[in-house]
C-alpha atoms as a PDB file:
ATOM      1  CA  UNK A   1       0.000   0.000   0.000  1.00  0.00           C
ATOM      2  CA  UNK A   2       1.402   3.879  -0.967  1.00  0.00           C
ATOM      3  CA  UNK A   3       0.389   7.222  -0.769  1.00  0.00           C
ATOM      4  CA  UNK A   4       1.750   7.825  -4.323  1.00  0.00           C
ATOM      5  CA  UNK A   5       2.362   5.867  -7.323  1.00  0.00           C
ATOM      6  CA  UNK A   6       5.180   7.094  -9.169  1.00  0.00           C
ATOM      7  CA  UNK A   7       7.092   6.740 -12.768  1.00  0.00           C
ATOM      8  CA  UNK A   8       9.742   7.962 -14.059  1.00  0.00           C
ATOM      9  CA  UNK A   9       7.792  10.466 -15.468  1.00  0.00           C
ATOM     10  CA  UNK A  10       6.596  11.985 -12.737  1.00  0.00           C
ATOM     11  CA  UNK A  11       8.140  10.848  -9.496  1.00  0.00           C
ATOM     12  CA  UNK A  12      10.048  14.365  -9.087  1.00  0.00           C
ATOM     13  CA  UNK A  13       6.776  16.076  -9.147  1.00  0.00           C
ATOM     14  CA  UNK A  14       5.384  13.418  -6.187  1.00  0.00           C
ATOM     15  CA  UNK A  15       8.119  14.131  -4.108  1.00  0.00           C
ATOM     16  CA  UNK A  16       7.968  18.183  -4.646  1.00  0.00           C
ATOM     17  CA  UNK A  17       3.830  17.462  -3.887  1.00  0.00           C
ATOM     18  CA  UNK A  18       4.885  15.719  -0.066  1.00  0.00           C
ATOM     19  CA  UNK A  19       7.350  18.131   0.549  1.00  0.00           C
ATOM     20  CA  UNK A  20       4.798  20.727   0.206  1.00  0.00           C
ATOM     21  CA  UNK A  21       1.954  18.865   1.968  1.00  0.00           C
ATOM     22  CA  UNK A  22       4.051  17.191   4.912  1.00  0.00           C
ATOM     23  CA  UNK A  23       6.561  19.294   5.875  1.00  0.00           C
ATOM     24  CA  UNK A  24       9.392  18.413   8.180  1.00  0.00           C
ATOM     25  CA  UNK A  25       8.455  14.732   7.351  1.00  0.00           C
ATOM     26  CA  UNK A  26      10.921  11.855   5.881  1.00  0.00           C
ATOM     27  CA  UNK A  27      10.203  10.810   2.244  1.00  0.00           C
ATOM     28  CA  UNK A  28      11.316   7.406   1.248  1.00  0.00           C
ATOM     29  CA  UNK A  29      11.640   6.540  -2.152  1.00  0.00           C
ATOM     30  CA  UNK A  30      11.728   3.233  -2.972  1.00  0.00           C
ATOM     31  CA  UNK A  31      12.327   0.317  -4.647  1.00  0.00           C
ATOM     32  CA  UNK A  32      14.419   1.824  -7.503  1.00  0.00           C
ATOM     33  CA  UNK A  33      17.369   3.739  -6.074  1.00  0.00           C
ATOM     34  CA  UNK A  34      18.595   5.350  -9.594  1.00  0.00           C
ATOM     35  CA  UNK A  35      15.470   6.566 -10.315  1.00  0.00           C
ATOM     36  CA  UNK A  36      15.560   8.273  -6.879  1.00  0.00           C
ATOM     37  CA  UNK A  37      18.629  10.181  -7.047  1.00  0.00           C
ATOM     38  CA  UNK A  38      17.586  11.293 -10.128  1.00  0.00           C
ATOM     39  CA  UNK A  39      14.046  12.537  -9.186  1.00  0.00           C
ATOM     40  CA  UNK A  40      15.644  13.583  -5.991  1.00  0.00           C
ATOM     41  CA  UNK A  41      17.979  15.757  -7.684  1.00  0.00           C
ATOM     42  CA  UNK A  42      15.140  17.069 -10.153  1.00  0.00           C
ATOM     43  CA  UNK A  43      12.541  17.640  -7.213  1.00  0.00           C
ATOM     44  CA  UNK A  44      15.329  19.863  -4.748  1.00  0.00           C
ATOM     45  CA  UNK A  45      15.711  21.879  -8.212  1.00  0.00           C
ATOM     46  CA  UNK A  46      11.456  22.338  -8.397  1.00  0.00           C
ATOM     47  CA  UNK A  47      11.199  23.421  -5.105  1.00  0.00           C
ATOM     48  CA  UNK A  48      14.221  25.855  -5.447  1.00  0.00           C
ATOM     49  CA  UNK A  49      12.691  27.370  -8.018  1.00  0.00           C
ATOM     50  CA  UNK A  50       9.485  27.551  -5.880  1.00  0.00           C
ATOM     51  CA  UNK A  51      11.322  29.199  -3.121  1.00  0.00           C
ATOM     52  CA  UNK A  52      10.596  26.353  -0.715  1.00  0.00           C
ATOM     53  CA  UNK A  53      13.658  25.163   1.216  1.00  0.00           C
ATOM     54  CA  UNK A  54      13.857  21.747   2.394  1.00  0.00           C
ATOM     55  CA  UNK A  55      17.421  19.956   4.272  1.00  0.00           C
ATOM     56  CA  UNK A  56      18.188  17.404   1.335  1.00  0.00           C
ATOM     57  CA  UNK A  57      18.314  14.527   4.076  1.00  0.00           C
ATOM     58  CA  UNK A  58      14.267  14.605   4.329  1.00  0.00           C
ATOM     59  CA  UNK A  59      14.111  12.535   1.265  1.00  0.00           C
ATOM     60  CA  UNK A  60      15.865   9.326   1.343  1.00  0.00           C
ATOM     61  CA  UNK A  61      16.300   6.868  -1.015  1.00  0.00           C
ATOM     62  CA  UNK A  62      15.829   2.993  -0.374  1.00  0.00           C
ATOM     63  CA  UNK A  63      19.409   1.470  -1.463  1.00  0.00           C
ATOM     64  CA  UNK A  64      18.881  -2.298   0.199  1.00  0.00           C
ATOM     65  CA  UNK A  65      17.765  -5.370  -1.540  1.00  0.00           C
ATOM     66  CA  UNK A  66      13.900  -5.335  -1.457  1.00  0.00           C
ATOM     67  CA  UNK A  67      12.063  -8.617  -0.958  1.00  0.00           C
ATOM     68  CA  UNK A  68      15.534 -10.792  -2.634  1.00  0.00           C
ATOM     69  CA  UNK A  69      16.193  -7.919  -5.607  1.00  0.00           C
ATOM     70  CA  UNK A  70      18.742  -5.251  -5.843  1.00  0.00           C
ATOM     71  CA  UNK A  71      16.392  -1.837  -5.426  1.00  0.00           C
ATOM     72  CA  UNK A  72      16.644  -0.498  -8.804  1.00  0.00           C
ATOM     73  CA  UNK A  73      14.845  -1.742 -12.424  1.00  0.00           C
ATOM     74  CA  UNK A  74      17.185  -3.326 -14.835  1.00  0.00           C
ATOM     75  CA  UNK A  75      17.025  -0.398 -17.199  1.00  0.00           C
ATOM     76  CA  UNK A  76      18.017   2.378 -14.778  1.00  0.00           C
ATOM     77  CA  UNK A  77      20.302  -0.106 -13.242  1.00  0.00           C
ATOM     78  CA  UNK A  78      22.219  -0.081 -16.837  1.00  0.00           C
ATOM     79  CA  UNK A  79      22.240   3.465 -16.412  1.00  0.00           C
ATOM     80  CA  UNK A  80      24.046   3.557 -13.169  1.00  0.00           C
ATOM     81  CA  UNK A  81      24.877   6.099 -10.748  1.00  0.00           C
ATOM     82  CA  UNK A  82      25.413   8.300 -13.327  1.00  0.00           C
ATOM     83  CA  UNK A  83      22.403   8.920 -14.383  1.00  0.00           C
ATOM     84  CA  UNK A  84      21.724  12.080 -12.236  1.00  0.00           C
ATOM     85  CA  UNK A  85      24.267  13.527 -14.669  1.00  0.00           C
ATOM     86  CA  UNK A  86      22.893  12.409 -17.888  1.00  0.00           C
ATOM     87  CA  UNK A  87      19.760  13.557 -16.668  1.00  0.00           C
ATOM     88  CA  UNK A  88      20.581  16.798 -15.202  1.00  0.00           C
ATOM     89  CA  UNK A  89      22.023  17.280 -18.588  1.00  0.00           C
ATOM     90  CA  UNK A  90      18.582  16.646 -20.509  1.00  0.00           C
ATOM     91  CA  UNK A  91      16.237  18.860 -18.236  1.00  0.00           C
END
């Protein structure tokens, strides 16, 4: 059960939404930790530009195996920890 369902798509926009709407709460963003880094990266960037500050460590991002599986997809896995580059470099 979750609050939010999230893609790629739009997972930067849910996390900029609970920021907003709980404040001073933890955000955990799970199961794919590439994706969250990413999103992470591209949500701390909406809110700037909103004026809202938020400390960074609010939202974490689930990095553990979840339920046997590493906690990423296979296609953002291939992308690796870079990805918050190449993405920062698209937006």
């Amino acid at each position: 059960m979750s609050d939010f369902i999230s893609t790629s798509r739009n997972t930067d926009k849910i996390i900029a939404y609970a920021v907003k709407n709980f404040p001073d709460r933890k955000i955990l963003v799970l199961p794919d930790k590439f994706l969250g880094f990413v999103m992470k990266a591209r949500a701390l960037e909406i809110l700037e530009q909103e004026g809202i500050k938020i400390d960074p460590d609010l939202i974490e991002i689930y990095q553990q195996p979840f339920g046997g599986f590493n906690a990423c997809c296979y296609v953002h896995e291939q992308l690796g920890p870079d990805a918050i580059d190449i993405a920062l470099t698209i937006v």
